[in-house]
Protein backbone atom coordinates (compact mmCIF):
# COMPACT_ATOMS: atom_id res chain seq x y z
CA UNK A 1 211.92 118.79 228.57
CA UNK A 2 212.11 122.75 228.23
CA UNK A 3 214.84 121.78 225.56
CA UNK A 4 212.35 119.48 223.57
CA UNK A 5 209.77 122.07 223.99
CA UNK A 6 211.51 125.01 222.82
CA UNK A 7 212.96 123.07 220.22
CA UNK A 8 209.25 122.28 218.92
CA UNK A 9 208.35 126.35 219.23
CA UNK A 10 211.55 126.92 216.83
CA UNK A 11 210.64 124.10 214.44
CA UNK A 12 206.88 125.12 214.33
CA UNK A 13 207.90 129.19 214.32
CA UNK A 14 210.10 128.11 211.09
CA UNK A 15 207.65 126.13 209.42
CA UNK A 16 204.85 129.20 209.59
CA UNK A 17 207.76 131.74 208.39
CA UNK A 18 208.43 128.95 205.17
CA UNK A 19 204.79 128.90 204.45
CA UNK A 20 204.69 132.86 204.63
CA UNK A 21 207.29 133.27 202.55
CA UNK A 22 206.14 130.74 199.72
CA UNK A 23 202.86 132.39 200.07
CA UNK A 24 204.19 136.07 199.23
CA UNK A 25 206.19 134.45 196.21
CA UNK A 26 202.97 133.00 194.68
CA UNK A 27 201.33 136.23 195.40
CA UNK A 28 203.98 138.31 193.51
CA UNK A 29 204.05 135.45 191.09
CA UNK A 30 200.26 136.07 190.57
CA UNK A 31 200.63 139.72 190.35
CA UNK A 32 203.48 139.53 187.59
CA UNK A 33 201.29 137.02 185.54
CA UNK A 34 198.19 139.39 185.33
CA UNK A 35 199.89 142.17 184.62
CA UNK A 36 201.04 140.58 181.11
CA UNK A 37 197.71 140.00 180.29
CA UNK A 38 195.62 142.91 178.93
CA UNK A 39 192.03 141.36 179.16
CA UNK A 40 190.63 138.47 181.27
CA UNK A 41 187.48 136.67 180.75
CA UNK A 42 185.03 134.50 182.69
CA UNK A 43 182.66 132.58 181.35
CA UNK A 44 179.86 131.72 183.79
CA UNK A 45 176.18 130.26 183.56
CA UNK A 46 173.51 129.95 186.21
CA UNK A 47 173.03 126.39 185.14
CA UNK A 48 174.93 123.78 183.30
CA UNK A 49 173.61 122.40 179.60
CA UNK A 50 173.42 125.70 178.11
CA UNK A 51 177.02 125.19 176.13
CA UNK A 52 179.08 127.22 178.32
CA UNK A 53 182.31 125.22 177.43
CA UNK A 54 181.57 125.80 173.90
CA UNK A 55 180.95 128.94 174.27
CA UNK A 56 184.23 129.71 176.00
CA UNK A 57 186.48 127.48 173.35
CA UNK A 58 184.80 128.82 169.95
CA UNK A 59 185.29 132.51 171.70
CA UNK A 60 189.18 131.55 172.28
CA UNK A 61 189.02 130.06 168.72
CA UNK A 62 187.64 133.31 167.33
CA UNK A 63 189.67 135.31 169.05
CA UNK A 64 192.83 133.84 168.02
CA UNK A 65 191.98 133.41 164.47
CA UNK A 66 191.60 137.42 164.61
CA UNK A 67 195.38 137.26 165.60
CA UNK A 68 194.79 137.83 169.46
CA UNK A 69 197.78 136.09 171.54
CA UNK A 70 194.88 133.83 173.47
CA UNK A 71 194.65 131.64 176.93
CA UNK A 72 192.19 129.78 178.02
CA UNK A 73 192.34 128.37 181.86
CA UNK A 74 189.96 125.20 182.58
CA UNK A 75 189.07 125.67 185.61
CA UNK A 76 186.03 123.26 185.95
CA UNK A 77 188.00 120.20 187.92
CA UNK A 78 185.20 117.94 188.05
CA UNK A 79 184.31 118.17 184.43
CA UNK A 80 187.70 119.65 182.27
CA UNK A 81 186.52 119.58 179.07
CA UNK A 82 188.34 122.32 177.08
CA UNK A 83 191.72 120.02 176.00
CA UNK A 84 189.15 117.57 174.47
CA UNK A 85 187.40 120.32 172.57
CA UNK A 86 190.83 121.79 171.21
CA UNK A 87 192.01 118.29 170.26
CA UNK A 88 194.68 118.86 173.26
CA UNK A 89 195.86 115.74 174.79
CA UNK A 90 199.03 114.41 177.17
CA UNK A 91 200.72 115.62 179.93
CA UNK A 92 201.75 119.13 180.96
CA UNK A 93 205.30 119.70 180.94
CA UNK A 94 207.71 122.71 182.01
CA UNK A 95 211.24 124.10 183.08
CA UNK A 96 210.93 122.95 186.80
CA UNK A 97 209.78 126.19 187.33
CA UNK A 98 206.37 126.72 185.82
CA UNK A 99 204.39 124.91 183.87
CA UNK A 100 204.25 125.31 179.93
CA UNK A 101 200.05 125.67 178.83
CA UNK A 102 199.11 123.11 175.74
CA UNK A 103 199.80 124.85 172.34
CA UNK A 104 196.53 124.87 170.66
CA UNK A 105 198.08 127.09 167.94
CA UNK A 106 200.73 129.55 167.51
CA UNK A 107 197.73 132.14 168.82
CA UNK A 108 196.38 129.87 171.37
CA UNK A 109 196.83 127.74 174.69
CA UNK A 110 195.10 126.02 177.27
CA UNK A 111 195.48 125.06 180.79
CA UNK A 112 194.06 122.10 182.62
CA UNK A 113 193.65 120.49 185.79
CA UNK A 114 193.20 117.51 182.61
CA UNK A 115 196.51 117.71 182.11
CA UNK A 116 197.95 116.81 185.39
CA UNK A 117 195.85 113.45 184.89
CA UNK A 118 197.27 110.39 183.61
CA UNK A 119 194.27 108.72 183.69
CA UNK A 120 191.60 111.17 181.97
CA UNK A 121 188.85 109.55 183.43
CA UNK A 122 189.87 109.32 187.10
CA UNK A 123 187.74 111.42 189.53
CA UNK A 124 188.47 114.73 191.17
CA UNK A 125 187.27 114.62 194.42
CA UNK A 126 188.50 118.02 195.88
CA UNK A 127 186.40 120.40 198.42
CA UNK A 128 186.97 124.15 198.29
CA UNK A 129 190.68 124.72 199.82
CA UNK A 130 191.99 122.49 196.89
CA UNK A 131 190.11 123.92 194.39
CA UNK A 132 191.38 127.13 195.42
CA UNK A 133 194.81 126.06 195.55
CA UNK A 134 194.53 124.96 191.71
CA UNK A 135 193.12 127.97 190.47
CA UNK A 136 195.59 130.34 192.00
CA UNK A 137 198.78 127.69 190.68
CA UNK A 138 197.27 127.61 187.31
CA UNK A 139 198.15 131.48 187.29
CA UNK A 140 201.06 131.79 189.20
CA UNK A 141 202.84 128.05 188.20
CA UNK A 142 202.21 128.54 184.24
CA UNK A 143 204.08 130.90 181.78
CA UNK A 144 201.17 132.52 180.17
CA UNK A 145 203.73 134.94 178.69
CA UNK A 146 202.21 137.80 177.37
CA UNK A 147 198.59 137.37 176.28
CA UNK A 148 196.09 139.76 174.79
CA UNK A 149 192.82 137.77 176.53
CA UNK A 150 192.68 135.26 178.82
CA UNK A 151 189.39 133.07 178.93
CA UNK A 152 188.61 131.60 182.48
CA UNK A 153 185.85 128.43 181.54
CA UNK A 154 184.36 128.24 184.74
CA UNK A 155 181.80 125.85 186.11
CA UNK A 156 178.00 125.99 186.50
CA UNK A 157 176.54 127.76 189.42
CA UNK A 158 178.36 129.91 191.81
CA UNK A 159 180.33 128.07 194.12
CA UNK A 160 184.05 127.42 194.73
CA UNK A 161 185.42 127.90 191.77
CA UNK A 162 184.10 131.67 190.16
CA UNK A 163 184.74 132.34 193.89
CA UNK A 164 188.19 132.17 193.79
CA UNK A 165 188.74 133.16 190.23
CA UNK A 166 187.24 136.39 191.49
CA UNK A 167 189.99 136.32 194.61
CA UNK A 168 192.15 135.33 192.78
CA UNK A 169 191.84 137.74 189.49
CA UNK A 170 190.21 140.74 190.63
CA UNK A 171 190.66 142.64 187.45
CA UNK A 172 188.16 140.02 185.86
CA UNK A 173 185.19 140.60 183.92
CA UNK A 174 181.92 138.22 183.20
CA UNK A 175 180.73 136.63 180.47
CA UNK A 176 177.33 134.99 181.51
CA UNK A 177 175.56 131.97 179.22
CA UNK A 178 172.37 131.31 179.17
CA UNK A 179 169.61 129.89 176.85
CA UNK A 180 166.53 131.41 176.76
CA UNK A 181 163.75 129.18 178.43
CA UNK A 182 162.82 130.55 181.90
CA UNK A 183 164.32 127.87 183.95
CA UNK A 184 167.71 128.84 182.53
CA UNK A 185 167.04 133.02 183.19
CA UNK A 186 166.15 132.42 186.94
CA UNK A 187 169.23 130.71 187.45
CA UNK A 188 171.47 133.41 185.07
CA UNK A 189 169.47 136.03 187.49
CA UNK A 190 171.72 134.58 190.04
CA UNK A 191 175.12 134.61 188.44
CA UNK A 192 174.67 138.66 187.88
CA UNK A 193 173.98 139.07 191.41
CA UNK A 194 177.06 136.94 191.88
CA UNK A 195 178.81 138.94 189.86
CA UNK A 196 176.99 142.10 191.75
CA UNK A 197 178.39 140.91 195.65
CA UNK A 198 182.11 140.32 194.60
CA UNK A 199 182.22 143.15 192.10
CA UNK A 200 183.28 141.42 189.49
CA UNK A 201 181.66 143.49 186.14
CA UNK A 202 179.44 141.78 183.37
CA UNK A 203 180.81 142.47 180.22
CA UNK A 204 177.70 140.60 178.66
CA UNK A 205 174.93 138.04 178.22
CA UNK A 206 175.23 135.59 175.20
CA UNK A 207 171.95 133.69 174.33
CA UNK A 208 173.23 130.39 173.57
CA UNK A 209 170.61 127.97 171.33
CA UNK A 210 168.79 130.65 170.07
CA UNK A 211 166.60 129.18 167.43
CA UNK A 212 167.87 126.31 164.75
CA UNK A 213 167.17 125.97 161.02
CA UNK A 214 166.22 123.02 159.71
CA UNK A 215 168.53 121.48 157.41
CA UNK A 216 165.53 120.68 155.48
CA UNK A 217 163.23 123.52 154.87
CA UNK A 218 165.23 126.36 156.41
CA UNK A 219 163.11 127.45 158.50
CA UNK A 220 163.95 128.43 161.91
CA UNK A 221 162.52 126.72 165.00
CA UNK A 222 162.51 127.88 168.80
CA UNK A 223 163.83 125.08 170.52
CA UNK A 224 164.27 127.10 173.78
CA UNK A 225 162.02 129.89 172.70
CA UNK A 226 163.87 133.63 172.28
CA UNK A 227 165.17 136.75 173.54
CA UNK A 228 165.04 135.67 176.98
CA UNK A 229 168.73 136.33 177.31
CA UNK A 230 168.13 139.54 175.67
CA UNK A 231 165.26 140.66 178.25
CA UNK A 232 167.30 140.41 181.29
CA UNK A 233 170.39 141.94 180.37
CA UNK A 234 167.70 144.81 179.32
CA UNK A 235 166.12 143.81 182.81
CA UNK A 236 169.93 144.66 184.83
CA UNK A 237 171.33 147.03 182.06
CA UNK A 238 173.54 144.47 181.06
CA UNK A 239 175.33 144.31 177.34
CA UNK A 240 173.44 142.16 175.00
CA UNK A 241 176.55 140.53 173.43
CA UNK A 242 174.41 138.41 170.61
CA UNK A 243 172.14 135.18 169.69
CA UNK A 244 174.33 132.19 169.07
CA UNK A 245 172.08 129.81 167.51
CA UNK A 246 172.18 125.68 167.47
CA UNK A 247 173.71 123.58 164.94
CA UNK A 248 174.57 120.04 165.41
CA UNK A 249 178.03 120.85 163.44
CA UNK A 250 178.82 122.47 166.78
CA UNK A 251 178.51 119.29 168.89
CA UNK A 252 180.39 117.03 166.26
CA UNK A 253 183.30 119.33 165.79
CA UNK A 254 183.56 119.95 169.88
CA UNK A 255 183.64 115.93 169.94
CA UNK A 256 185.98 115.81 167.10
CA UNK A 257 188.42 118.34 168.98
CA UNK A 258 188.10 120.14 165.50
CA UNK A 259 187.51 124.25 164.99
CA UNK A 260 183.80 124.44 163.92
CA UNK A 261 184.59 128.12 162.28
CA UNK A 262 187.08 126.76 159.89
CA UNK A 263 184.85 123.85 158.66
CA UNK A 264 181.93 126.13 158.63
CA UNK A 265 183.04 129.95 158.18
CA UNK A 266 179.88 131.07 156.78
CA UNK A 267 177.68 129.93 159.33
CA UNK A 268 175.02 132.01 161.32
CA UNK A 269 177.25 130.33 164.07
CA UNK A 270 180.40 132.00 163.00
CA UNK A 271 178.94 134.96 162.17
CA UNK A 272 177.70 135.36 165.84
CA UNK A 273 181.03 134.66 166.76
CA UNK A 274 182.82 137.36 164.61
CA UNK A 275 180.03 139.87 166.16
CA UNK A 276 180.92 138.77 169.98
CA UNK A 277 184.50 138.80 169.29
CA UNK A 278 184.44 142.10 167.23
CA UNK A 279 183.22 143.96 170.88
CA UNK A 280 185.63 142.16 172.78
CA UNK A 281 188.43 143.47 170.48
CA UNK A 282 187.64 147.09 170.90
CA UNK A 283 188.69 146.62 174.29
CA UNK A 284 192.57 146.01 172.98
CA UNK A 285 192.01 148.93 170.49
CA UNK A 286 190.70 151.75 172.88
């Protein structure tokens, strides 16, 4: 019986040293991945429906277009909607190693929880530990190579997820969504102070929706109201990063999987764009 039992104390002593050890590898892993990557993003919004997604892909679009070397990690499990915005689909593959991203372009590519799924309209019902778990692998399991940004497209709110992007990239900055209605500010009031608690820096607020033009008459109409987005970075001394304003060409070419700035490169849209991107790349040239 003492046998059996110290037999069992061996096994269990072994197992705990195994699971140290393949934690300090991912943790080195995770270290060595960061340090190839020169700027990293998160997009965040208080509430969903204010085009956060879009936000985050036209931004990698943008950026890469300007000649950036560009990745953008999904991390919103429930809802992964970046591959269908880039026009990504199939499987992720790799060395047996890590895991190779999904080649948007030569300048671009994506990571996915989507891409682990064969079927893309299964269900992910994970709680927190999992979700944790994925984030951290989608650093340390995926050859990001060298990259100039990387674009985190985090989920509504602030639970689980910007949680452990946070632990998990503590070099991270904010980008925070919102439109400009009220209901939208109160909950963008709460992502800063999110971002306040686990010191994670704001580089800016983008109004999203500001104003539309009608394809008729031209003239621009309020849909959400404006410069609500505006007023409370002024409110937290936050950067005002710029007024992105709606077009339905935004919607069709996210459902098309198709780069709204090529079709429409003269667009107030992509003009907003240039403007956001244009601060971000200062940040590569200082």
């Amino acid at each position: 019986m003492e046998k059996c039992q110290q037999g069992g104390c061996d096994s269990q002593q072994a197992q705990q040293q195994q699971q140290q050890q393949q934690q300090q590898q991912q943790e080195q892993s995770v270290k060595e991945t960061l340090a190839k990557i020169k700027n990293k993003f998160v997009v965040m919004s208080g509430k969903g429906g204010v085009g956060k997604t879009s936000v985050s892909v036209n931004l990698a679009m943008a950026l890469a277009e300007k000649g950036y070397q560009v990745g953008i990690m999904d991390v919103d499990v429930h809802g992964p909607d970046v591959p269908r915005m880039l026009g990504l689909s199939g499987m992720l593959t790799g060395d047996g190693k890590k895991l190779a991203p999904m080649r948007y372009s030569d300048h671009l590519a994506a990571i996915s929880i989507e891409g682990l799924m064969p079927d893309k309209d299964s269900a992910v019902i994970w709680r927190g530990p999992l979700k944790h778990s994925a984030i951290t692998q989608f650093v340390s399991d995926v050859d990001w190579g060298e990259l100039d940004f990387l674009i985190v497209d985090s989920p509504p709110g602030t639970g689980d997820e910007p949680m452990s992007v946070a632990q998990t990239i503590p070099d991270a900055q904010a980008i925070i969504v919102t439109t400009p209605q009220e209901v939208a500010l109160s909950d963008v009031r709460k992502s800063i102070n999110f971002c306040s608690k686990v010191e994670m820096p704001v580089f800016g607020v983008i109004e999203n929706m500001s104003g539309y033009a009608c394809p008729h008459c031209g003239e621009t109409i309020e849909l959400f109201g404006s410069g609500g987005g505006e007023k409370t970075a002024q409110q937290f001394g936050l950067n005002f990063l710029g007024r992105i304003p709606f077009d339905a060409n935004m919607v069709k070419s996210g459902d098309a999987g198709q780069s709204y700035m090529r079709a429409y490169a003269d667009s107030a849209v992509t003009q907003a764009f240039d403007r956001i991107v244009e601060q971000m790349g200062k940040l590569i040239q200082s």
